[in-house]
PDB file of N, CA and C in Angstrom:
ATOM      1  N   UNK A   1      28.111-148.855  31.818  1.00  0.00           N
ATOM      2  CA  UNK A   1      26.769-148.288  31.709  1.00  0.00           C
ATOM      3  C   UNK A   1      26.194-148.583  30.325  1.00  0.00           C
ATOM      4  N   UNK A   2      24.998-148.537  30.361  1.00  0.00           N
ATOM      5  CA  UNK A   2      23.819-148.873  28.996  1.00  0.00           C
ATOM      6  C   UNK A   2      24.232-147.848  28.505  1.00  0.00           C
ATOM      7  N   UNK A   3      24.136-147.964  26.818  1.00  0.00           N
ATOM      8  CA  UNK A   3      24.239-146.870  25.687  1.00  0.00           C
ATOM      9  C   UNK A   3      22.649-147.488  25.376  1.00  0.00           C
ATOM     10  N   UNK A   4      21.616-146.486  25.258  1.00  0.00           N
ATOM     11  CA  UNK A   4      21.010-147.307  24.024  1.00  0.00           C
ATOM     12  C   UNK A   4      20.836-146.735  22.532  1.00  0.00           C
ATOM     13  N   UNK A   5      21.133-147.569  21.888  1.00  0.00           N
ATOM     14  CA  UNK A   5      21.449-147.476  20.008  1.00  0.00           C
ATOM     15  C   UNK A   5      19.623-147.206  19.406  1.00  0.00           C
ATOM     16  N   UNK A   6      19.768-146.068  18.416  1.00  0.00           N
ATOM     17  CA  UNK A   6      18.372-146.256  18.231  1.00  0.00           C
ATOM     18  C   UNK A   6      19.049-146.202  16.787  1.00  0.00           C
ATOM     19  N   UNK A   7      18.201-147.274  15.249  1.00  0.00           N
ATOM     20  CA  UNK A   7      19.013-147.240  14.194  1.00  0.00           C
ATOM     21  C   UNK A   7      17.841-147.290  12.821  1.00  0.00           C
ATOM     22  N   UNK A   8      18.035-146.143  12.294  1.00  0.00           N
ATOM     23  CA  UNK A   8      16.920-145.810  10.869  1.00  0.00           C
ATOM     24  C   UNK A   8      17.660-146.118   9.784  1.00  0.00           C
ATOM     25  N   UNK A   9      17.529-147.059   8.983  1.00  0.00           N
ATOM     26  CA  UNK A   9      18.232-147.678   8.346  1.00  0.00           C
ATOM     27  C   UNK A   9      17.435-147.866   6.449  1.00  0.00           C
ATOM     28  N   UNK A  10      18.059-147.007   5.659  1.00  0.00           N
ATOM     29  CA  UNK A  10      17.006-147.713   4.336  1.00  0.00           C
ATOM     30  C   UNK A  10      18.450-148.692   3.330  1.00  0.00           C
ATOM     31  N   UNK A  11      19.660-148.943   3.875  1.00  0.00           N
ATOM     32  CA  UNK A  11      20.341-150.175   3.300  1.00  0.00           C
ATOM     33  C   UNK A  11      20.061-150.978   2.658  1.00  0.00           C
ATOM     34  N   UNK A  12      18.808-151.832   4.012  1.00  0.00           N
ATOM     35  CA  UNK A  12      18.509-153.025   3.125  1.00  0.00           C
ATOM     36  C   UNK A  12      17.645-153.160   1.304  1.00  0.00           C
ATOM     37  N   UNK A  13      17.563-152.058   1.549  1.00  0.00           N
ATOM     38  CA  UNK A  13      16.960-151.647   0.183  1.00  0.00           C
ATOM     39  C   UNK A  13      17.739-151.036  -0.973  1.00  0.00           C
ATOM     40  N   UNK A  14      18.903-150.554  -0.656  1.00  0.00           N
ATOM     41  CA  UNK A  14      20.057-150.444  -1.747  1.00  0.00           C
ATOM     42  C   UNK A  14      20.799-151.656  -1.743  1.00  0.00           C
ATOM     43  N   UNK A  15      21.428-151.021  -2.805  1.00  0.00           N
ATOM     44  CA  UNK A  15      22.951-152.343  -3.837  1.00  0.00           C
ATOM     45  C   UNK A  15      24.095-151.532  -3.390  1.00  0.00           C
ATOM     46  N   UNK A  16      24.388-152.371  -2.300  1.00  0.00           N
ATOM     47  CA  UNK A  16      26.147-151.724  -2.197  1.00  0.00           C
ATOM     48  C   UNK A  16      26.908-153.058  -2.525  1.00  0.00           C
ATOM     49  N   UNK A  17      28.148-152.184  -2.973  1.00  0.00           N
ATOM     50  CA  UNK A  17      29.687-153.455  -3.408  1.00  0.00           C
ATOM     51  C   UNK A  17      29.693-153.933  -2.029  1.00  0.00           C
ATOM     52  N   UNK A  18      29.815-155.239  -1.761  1.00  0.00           N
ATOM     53  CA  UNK A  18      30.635-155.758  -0.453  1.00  0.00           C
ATOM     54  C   UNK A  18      31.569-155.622  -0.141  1.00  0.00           C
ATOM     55  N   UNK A  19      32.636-155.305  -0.360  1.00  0.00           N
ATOM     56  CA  UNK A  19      34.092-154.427  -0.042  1.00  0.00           C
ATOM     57  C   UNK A  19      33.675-152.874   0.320  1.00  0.00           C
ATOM     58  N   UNK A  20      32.843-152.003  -0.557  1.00  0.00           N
ATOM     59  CA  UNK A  20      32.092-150.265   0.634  1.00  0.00           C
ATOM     60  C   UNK A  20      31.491-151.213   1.612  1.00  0.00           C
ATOM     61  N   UNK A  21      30.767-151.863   1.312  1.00  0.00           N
ATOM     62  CA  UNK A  21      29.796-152.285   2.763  1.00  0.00           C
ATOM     63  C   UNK A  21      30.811-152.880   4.296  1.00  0.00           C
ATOM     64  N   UNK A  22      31.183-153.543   3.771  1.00  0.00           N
ATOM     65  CA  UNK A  22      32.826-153.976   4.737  1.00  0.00           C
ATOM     66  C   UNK A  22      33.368-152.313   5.271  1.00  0.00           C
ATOM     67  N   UNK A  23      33.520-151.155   4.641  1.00  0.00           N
ATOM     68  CA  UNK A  23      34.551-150.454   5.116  1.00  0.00           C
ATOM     69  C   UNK A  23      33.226-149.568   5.851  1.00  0.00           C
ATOM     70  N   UNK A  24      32.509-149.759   5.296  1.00  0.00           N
ATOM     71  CA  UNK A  24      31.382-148.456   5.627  1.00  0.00           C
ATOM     72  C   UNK A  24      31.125-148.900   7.218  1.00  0.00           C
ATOM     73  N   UNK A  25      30.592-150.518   7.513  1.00  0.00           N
ATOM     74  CA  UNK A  25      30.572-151.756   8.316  1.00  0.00           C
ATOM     75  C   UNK A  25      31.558-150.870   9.750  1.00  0.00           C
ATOM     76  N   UNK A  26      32.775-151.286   9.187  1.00  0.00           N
ATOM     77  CA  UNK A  26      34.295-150.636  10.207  1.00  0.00           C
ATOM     78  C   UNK A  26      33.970-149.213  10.381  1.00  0.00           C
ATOM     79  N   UNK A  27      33.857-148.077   9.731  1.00  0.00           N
ATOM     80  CA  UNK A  27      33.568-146.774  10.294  1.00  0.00           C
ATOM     81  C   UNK A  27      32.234-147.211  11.437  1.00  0.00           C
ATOM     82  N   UNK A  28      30.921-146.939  11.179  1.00  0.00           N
ATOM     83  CA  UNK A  28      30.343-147.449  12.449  1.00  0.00           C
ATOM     84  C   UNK A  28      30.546-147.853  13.597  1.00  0.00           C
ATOM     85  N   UNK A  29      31.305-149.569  13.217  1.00  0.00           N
ATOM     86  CA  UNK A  29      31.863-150.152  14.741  1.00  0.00           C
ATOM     87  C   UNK A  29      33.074-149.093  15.316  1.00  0.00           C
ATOM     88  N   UNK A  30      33.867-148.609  14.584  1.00  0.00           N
ATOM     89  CA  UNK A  30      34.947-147.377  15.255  1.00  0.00           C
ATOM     90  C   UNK A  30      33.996-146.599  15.543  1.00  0.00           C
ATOM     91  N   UNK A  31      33.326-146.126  15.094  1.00  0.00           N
ATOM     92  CA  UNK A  31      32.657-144.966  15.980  1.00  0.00           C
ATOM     93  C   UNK A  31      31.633-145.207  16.886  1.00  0.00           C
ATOM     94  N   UNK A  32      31.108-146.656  17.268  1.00  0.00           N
ATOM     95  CA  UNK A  32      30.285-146.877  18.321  1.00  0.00           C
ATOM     96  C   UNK A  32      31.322-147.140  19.544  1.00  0.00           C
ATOM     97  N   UNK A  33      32.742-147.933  19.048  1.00  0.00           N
ATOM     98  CA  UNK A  33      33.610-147.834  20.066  1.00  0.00           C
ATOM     99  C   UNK A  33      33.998-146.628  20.454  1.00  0.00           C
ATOM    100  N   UNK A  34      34.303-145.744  20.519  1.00  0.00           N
ATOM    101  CA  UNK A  34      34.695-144.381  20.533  1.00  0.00           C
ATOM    102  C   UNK A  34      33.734-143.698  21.140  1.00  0.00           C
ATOM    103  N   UNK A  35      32.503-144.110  20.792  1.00  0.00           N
ATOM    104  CA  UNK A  35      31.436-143.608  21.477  1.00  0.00           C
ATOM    105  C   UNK A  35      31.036-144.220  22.714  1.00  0.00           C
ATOM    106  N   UNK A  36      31.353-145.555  23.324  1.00  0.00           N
ATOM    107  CA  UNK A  36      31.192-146.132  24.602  1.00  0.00           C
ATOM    108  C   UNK A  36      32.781-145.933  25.319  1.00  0.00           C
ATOM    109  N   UNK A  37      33.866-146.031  24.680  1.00  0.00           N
ATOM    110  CA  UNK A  37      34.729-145.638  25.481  1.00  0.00           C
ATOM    111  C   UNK A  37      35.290-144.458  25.787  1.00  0.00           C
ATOM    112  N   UNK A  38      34.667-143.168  25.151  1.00  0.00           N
ATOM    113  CA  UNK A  38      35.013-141.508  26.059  1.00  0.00           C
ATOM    114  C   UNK A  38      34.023-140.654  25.936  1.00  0.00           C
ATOM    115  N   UNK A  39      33.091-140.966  25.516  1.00  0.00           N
ATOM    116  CA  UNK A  39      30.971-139.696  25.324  1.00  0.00           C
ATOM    117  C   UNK A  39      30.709-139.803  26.337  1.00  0.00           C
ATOM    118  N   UNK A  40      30.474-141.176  27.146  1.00  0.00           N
ATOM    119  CA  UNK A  40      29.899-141.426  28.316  1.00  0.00           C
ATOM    120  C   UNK A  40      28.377-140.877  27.808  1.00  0.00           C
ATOM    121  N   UNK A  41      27.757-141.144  26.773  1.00  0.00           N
ATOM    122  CA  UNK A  41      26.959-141.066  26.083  1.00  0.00           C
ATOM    123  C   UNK A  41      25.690-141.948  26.915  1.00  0.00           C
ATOM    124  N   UNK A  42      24.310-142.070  26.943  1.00  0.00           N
ATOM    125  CA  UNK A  42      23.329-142.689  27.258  1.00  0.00           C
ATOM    126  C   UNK A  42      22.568-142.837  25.885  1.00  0.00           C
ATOM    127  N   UNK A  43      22.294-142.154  24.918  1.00  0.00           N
ATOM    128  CA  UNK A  43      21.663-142.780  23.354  1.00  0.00           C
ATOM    129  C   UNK A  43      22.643-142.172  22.503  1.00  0.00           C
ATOM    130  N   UNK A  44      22.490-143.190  21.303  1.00  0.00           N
ATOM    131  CA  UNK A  44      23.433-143.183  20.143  1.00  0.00           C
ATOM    132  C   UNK A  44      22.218-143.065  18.777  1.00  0.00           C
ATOM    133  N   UNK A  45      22.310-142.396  18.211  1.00  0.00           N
ATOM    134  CA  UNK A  45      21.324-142.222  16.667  1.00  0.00           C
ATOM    135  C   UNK A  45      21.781-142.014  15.139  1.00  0.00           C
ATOM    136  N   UNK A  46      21.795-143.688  14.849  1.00  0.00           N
ATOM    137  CA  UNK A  46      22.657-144.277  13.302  1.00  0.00           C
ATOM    138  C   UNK A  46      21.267-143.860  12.251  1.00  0.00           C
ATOM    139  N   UNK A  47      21.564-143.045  11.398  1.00  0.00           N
ATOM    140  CA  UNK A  47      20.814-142.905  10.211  1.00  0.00           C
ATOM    141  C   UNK A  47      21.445-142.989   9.325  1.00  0.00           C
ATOM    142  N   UNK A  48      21.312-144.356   8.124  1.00  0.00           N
ATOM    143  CA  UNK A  48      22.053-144.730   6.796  1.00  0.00           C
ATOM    144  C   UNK A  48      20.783-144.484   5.843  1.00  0.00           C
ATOM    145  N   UNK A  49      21.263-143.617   5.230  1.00  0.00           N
ATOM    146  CA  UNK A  49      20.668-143.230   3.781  1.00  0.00           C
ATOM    147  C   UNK A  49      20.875-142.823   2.686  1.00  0.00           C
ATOM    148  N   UNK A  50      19.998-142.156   1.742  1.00  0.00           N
ATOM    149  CA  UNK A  50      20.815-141.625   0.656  1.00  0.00           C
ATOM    150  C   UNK A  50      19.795-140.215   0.448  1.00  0.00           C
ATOM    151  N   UNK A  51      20.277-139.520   0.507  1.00  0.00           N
ATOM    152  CA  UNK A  51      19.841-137.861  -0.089  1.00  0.00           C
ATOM    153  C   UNK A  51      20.336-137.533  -1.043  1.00  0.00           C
ATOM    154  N   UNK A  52      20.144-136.960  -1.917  1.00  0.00           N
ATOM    155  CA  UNK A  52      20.722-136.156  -3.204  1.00  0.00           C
ATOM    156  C   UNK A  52      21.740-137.114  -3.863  1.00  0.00           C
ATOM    157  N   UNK A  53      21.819-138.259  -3.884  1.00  0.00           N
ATOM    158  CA  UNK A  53      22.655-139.227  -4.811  1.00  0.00           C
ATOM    159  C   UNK A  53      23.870-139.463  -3.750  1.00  0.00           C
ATOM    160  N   UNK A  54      23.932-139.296  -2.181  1.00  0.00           N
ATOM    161  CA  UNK A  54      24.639-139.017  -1.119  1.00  0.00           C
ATOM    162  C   UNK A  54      24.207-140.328  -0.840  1.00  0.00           C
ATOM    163  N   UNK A  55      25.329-141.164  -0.277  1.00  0.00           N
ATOM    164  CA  UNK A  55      25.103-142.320   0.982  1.00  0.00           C
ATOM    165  C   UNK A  55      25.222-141.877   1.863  1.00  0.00           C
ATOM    166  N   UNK A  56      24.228-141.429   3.250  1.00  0.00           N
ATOM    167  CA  UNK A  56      24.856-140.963   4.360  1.00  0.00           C
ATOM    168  C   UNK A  56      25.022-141.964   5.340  1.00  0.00           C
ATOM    169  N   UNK A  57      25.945-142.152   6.262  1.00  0.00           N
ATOM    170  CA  UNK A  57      25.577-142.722   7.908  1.00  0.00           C
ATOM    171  C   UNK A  57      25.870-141.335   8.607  1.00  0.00           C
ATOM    172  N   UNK A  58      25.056-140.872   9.451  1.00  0.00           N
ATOM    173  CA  UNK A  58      25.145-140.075  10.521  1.00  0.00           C
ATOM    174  C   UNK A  58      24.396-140.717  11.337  1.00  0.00           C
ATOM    175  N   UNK A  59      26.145-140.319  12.547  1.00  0.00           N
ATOM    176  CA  UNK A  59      25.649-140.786  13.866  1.00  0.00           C
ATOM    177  C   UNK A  59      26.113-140.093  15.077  1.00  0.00           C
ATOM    178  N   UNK A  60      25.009-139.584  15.818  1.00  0.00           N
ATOM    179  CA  UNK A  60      25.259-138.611  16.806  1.00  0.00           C
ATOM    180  C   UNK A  60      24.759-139.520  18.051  1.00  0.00           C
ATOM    181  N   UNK A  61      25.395-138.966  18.873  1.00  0.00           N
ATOM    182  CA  UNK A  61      25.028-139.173  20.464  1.00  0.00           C
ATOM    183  C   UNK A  61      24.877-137.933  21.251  1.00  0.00           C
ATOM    184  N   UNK A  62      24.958-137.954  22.429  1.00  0.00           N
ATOM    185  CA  UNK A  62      24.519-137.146  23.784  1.00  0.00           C
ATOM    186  C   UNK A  62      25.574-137.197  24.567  1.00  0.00           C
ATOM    187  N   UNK A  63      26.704-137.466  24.619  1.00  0.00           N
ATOM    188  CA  UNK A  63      27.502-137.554  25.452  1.00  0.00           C
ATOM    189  C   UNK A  63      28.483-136.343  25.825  1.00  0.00           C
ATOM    190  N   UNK A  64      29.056-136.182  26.334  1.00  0.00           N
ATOM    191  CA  UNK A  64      30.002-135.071  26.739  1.00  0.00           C
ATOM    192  C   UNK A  64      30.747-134.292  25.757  1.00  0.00           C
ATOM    193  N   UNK A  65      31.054-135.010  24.700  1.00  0.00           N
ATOM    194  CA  UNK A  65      31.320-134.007  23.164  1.00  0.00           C
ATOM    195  C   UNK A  65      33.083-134.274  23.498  1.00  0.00           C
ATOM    196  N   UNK A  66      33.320-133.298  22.555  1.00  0.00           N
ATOM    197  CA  UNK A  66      35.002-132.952  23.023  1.00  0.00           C
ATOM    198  C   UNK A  66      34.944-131.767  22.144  1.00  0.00           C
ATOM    199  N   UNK A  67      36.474-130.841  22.397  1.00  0.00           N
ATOM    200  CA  UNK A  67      36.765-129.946  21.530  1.00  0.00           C
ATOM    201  C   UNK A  67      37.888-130.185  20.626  1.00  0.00           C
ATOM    202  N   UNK A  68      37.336-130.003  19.184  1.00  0.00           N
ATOM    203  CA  UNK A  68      37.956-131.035  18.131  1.00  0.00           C
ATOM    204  C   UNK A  68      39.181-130.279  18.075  1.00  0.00           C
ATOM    205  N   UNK A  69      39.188-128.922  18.086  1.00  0.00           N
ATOM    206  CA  UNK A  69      40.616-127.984  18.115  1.00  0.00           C
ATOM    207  C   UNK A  69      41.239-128.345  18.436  1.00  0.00           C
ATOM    208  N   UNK A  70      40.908-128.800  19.602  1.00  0.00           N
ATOM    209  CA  UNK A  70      42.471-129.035  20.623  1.00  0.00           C
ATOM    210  C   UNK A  70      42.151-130.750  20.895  1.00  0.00           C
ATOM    211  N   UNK A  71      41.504-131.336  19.541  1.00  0.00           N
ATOM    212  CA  UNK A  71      41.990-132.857  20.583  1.00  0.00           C
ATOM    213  C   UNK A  71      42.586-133.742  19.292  1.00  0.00           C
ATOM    214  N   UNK A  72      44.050-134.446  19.661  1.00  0.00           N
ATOM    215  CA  UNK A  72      44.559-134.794  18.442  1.00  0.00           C
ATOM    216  C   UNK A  72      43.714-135.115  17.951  1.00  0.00           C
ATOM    217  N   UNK A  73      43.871-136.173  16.428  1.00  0.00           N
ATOM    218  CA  UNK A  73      43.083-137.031  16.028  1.00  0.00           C
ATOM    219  C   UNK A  73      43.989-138.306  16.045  1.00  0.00           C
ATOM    220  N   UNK A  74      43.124-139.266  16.690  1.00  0.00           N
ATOM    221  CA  UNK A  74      43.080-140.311  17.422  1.00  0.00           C
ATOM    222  C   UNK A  74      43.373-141.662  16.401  1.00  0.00           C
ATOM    223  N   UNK A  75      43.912-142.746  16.670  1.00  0.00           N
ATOM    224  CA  UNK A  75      44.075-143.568  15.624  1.00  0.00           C
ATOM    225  C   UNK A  75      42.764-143.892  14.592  1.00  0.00           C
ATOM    226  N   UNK A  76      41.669-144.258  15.856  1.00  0.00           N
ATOM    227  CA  UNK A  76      40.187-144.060  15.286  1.00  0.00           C
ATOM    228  C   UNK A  76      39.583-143.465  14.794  1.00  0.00           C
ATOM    229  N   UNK A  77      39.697-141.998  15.125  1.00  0.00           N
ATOM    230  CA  UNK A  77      39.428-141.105  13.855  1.00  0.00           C
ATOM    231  C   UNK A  77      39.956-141.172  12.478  1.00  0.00           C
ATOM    232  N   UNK A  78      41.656-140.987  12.617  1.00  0.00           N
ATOM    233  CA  UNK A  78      42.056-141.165  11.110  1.00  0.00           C
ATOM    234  C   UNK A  78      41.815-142.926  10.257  1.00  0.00           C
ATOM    235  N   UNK A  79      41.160-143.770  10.951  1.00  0.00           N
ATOM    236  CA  UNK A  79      40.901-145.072  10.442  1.00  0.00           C
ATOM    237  C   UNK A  79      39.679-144.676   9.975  1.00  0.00           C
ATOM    238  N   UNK A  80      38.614-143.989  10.491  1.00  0.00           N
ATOM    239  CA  UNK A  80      37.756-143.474   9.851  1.00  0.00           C
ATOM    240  C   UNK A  80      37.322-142.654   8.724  1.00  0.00           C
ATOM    241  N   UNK A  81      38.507-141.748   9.158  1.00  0.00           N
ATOM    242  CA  UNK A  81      38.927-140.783   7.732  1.00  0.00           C
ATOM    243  C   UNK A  81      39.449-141.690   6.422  1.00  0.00           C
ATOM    244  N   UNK A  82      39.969-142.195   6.666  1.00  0.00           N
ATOM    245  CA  UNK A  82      41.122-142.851   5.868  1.00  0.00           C
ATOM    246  C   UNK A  82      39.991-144.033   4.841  1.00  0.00           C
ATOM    247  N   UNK A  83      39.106-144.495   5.480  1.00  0.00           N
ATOM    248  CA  UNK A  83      38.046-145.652   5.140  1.00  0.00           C
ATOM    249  C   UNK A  83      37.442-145.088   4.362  1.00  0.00           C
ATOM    250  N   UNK A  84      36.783-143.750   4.958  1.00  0.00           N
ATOM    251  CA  UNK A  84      35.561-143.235   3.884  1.00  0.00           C
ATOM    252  C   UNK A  84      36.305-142.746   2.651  1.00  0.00           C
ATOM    253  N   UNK A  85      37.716-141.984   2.553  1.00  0.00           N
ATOM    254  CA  UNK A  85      38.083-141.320   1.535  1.00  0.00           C
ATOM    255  C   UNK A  85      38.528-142.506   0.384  1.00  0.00           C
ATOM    256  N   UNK A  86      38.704-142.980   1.210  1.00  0.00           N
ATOM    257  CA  UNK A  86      38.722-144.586   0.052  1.00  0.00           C
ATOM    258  C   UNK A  86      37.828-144.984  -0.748  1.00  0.00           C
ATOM    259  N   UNK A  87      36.534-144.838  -0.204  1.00  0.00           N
ATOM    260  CA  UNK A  87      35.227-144.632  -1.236  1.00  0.00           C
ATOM    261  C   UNK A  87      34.899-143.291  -2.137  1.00  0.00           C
ATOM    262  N   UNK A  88      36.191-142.345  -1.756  1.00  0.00           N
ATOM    263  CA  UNK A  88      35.977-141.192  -2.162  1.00  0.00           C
ATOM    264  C   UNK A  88      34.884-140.266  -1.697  1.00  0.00           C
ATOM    265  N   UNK A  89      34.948-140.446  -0.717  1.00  0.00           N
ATOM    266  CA  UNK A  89      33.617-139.741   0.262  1.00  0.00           C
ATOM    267  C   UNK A  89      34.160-138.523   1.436  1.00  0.00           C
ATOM    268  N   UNK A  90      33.355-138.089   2.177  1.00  0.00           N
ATOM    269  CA  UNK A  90      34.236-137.320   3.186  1.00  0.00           C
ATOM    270  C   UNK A  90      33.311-137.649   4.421  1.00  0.00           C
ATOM    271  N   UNK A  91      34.237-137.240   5.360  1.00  0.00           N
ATOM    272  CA  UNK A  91      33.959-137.474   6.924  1.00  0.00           C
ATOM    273  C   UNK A  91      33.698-136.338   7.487  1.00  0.00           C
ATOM    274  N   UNK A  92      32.425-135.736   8.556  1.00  0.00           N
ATOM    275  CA  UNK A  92      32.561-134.539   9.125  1.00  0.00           C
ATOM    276  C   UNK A  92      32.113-134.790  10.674  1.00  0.00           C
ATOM    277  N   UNK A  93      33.120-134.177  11.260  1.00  0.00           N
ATOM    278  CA  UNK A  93      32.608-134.294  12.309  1.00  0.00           C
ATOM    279  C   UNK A  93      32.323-133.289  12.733  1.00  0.00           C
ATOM    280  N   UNK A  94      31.578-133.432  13.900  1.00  0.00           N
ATOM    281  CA  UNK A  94      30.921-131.848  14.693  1.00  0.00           C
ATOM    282  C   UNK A  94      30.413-132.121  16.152  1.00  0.00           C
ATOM    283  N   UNK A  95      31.707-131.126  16.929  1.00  0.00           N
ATOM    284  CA  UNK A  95      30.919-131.780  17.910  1.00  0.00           C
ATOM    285  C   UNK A  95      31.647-130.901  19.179  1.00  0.00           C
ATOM    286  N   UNK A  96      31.086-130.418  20.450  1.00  0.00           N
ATOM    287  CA  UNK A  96      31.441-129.580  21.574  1.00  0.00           C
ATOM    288  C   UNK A  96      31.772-129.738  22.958  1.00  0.00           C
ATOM    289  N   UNK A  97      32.187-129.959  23.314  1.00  0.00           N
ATOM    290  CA  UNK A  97      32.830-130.232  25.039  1.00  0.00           C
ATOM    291  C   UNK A  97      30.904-129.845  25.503  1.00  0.00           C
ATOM    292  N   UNK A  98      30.242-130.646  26.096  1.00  0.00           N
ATOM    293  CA  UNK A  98      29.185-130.917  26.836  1.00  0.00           C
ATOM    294  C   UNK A  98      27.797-130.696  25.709  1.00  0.00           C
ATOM    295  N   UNK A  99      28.198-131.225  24.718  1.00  0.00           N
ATOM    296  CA  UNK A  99      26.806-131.323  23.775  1.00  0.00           C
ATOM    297  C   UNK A  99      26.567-132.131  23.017  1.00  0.00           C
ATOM    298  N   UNK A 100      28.056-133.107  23.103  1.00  0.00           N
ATOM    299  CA  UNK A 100      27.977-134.666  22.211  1.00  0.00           C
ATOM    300  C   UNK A 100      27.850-134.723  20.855  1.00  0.00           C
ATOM    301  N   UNK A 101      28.355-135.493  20.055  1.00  0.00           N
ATOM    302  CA  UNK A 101      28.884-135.391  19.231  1.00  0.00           C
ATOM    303  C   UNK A 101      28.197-135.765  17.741  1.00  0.00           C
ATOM    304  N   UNK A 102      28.413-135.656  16.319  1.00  0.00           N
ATOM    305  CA  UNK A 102      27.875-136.268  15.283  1.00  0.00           C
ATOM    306  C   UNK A 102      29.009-136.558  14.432  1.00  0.00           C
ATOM    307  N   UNK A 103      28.819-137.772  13.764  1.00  0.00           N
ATOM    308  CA  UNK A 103      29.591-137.960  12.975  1.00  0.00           C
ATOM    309  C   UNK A 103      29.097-138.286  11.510  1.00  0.00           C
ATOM    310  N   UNK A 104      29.232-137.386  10.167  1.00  0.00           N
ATOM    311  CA  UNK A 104      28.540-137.934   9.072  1.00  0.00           C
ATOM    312  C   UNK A 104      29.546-138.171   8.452  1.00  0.00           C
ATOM    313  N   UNK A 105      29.236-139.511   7.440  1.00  0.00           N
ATOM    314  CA  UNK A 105      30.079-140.084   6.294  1.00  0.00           C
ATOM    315  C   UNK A 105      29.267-140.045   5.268  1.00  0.00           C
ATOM    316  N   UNK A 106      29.545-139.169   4.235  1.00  0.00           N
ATOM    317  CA  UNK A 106      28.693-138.542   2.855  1.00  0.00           C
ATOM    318  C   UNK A 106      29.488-139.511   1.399  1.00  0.00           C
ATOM    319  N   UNK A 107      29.112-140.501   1.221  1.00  0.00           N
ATOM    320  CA  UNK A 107      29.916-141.056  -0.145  1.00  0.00           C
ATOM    321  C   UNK A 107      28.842-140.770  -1.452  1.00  0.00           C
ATOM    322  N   UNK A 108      29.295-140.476  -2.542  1.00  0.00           N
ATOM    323  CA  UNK A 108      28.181-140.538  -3.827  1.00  0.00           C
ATOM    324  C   UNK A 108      28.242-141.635  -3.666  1.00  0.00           C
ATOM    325  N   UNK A 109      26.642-142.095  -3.935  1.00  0.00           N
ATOM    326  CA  UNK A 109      25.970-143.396  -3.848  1.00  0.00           C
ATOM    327  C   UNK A 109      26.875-144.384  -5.249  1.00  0.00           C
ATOM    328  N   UNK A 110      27.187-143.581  -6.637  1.00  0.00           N
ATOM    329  CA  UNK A 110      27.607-144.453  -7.362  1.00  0.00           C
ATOM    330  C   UNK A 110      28.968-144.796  -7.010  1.00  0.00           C
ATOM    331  N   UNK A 111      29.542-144.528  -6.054  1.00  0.00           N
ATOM    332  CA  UNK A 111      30.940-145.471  -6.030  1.00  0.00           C
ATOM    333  C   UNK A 111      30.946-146.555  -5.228  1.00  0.00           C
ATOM    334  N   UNK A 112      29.587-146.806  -4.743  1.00  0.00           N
ATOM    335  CA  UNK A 112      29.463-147.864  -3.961  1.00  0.00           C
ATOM    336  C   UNK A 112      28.701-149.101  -4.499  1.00  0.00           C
ATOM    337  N   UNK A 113      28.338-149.066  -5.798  1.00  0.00           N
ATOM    338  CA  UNK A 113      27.584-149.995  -6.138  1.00  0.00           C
ATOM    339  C   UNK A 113      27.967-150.413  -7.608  1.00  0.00           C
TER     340      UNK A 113
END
């Protein structure tokens, strides 16, 4: 089935290192995979920016959610975790069995550039 991706993007207008941009790059594609293979999601919504000296990507969908309590964490998740804290950033997720999910990655903008 169609996902469709809707994507607000002000990147092209910052200076990131190409090695964050590479890892930042991999969180996304893990989480768009993750998001077509168990949300069963119909739209996906990528916002990369910067607030308060914050790089954000948050990206939520519509799909069926899960309950994070009780669901391990998945190789993909901790590849995600593991990526952003490398920039020294943190990962949050949030998200409910039938209300679909968000995922934000918050790095200070200066460790990326």
């Amino acid at each position: 089935s169609l996902v469709k991706i809707e994507l607000e993007s002000e990147a092209d207008k910052l200076k990131i290192e190409s090695e964050a941009e590479m890892e930042i790059y991999k969180v996304v594609q893990e989480a768009l995979m993750n998001i077509i293979k168990h949300a069963k999601a119909e739209n996906v919504e990528i916002h990369i920016g910067i607030i308060d000296e914050e790089f954000q990507v948050i990206i939520e969908d519509d799909g069926r959610g899960f309950d994070i309590e009780n669901t391990r964490n998945g190789l993909g998740m901790s590849n995600m975790q593991s990526r952003i804290e490398k920039l020294k950033g943190k990962l949050i997720i949030d998200s409910k069995l039938g209300r679909g999910t968000s995922i934000i990655a918050e790095i200070p903008y200066k460790q990326l550039i």
